[in-house]
C-alpha atoms as a PDB file:
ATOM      1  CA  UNK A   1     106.063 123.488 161.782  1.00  0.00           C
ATOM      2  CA  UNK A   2     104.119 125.072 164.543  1.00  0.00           C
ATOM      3  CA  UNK A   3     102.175 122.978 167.435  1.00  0.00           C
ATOM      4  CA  UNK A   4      98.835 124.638 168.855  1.00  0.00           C
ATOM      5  CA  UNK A   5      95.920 127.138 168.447  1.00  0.00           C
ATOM      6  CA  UNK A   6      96.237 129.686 165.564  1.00  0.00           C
ATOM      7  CA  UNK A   7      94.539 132.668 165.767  1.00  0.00           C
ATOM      8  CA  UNK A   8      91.136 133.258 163.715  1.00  0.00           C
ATOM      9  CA  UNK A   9      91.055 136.553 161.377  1.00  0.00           C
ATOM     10  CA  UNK A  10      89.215 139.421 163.181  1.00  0.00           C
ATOM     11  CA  UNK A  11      85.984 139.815 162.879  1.00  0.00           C
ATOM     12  CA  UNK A  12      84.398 142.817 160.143  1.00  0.00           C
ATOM     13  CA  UNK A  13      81.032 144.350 161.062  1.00  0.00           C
ATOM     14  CA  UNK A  14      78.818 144.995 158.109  1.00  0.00           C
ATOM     15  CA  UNK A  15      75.797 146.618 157.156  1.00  0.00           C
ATOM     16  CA  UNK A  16      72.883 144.412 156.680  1.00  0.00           C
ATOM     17  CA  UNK A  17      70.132 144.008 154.922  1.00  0.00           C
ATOM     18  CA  UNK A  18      67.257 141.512 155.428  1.00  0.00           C
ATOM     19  CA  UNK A  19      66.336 139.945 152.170  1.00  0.00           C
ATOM     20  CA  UNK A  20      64.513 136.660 151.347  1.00  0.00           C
ATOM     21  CA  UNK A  21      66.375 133.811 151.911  1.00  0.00           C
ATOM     22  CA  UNK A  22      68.605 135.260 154.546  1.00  0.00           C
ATOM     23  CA  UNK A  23      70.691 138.626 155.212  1.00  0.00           C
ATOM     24  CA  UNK A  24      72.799 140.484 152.749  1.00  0.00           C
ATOM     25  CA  UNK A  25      75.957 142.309 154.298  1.00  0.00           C
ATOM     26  CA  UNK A  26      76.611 145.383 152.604  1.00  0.00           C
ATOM     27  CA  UNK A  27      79.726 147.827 153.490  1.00  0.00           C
ATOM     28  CA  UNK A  28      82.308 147.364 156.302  1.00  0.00           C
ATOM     29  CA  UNK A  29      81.638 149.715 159.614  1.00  0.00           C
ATOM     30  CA  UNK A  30      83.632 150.916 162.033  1.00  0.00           C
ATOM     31  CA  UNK A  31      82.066 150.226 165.660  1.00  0.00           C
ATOM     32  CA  UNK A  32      81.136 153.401 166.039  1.00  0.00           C
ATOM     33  CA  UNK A  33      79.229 153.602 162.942  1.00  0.00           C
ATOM     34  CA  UNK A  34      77.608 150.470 163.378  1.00  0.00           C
ATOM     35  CA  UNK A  35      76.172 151.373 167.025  1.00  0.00           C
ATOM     36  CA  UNK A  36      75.128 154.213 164.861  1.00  0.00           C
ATOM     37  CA  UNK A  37      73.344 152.396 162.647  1.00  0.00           C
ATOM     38  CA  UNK A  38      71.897 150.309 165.214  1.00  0.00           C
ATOM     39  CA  UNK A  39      70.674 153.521 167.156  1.00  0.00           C
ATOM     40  CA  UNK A  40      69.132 154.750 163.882  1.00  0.00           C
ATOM     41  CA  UNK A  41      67.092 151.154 163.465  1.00  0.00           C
ATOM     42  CA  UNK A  42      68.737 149.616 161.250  1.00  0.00           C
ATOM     43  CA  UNK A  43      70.646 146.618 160.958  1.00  0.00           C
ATOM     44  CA  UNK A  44      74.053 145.210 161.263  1.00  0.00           C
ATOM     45  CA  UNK A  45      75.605 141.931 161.088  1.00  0.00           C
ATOM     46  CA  UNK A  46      78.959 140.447 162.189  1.00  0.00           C
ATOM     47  CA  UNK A  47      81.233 138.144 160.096  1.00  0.00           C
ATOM     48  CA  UNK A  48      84.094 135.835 160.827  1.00  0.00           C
ATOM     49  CA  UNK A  49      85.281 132.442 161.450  1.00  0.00           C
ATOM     50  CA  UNK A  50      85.007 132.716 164.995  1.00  0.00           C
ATOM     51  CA  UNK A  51      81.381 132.229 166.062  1.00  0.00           C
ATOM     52  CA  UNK A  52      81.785 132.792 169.866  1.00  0.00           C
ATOM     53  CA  UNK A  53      84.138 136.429 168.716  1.00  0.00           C
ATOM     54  CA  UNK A  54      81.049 136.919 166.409  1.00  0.00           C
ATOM     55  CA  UNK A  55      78.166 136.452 168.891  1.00  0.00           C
ATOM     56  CA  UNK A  56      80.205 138.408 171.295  1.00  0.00           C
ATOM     57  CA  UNK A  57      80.751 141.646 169.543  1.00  0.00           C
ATOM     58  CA  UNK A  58      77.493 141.704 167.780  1.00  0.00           C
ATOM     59  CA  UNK A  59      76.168 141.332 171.844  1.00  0.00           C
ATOM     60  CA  UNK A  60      78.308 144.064 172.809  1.00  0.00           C
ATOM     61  CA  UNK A  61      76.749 146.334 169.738  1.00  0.00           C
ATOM     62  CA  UNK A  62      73.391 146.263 170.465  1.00  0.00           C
ATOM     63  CA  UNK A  63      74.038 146.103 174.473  1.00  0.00           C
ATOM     64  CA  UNK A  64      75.705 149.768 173.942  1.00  0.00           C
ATOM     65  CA  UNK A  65      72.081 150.661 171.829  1.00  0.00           C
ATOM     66  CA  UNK A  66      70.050 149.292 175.488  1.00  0.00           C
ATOM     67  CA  UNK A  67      68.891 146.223 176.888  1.00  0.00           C
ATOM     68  CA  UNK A  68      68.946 143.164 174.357  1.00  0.00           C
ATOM     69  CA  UNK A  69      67.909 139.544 174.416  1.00  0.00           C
ATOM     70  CA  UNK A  70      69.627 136.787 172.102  1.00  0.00           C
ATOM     71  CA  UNK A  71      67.234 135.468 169.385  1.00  0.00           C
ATOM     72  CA  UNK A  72      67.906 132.823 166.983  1.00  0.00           C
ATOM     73  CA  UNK A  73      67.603 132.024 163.457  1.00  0.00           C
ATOM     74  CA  UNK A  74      63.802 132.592 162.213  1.00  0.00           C
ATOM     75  CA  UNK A  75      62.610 129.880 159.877  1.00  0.00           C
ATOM     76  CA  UNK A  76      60.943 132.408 157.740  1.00  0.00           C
ATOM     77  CA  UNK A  77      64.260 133.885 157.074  1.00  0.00           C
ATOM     78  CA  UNK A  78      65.208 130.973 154.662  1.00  0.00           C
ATOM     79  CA  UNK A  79      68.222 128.589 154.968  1.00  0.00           C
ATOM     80  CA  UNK A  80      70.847 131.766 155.434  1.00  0.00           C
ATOM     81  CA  UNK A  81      68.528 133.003 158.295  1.00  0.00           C
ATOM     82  CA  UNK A  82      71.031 134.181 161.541  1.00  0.00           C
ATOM     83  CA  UNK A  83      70.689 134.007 165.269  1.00  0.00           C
ATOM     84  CA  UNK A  84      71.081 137.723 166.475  1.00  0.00           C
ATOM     85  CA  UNK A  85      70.638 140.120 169.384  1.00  0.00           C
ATOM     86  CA  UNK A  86      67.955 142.636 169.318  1.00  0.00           C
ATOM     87  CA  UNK A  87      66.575 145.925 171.745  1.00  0.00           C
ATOM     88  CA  UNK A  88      64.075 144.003 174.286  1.00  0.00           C
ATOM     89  CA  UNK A  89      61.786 147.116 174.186  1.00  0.00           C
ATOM     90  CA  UNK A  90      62.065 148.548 170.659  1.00  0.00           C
ATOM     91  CA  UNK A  91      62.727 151.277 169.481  1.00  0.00           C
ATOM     92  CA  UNK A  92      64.896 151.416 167.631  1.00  0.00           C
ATOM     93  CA  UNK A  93      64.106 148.443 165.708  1.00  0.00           C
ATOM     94  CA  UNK A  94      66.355 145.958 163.864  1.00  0.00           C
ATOM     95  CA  UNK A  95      69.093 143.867 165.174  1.00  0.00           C
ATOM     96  CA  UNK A  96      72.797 143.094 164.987  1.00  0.00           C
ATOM     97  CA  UNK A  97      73.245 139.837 163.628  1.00  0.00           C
ATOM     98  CA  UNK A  98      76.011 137.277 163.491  1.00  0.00           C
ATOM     99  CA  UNK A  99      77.751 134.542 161.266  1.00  0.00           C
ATOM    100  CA  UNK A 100      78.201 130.987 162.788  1.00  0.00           C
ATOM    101  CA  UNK A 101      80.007 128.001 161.579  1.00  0.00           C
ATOM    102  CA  UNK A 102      77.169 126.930 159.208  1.00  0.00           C
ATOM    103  CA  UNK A 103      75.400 130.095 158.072  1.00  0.00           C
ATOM    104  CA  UNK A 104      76.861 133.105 156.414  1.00  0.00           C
ATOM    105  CA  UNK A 105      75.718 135.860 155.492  1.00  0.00           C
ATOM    106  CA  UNK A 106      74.987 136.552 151.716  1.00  0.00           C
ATOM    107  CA  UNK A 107      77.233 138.738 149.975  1.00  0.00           C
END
């Protein structure tokens, strides 16, 4: 029997897709192609059962795009709405959200 912290599974970036009700992750990315993605406007979201790895890596995403601010959930996104981080003069738009403990993204 083991005593003390196990790790977490990795986190997967996604493609993402806002859609009512929440965001829709699509196909895993590399982190190259998601900073792609990101540069192109569109948007991205991280998964995992690690919220603070989550936030983190979807920070350093849109931080290698330009200068980002940390937004959170949007009640108009519905009950799977996500905190995110997003360009703090646009373009490109979009944003590269992230899972927490209590909302997921759709599949």
């Amino acid at each position: 029997m083991s005593i003390g912290p196990t790790a977490l599974p990795p986190t997967t970036i996604y493609e993402a897709a806002r859609v009512p009700g929440g965001v829709r992750r699509g196909a895993a990315l590399t982190r190259a192609q998601a900073e792609a993605r990101r540069l192109a406007g569109l948007d991205i979201v991280v998964c995992g059962d690690d919220p603070f790895e989550s936030c983190n890596e979807a920070r350093s995403i849109e931080t290698a795009v330009g200068p980002c601010y940390h937004d959170g959930p949007h009640a108009a996104g519905g009950l799977h709405a996500l905190p995110h981080w997003q360009q703090r003069s646009p373009p490109p738009e979009g944003h590269s959200f992230y899972e927490t403990n209590v909302t997921k993204a759709l599949p």
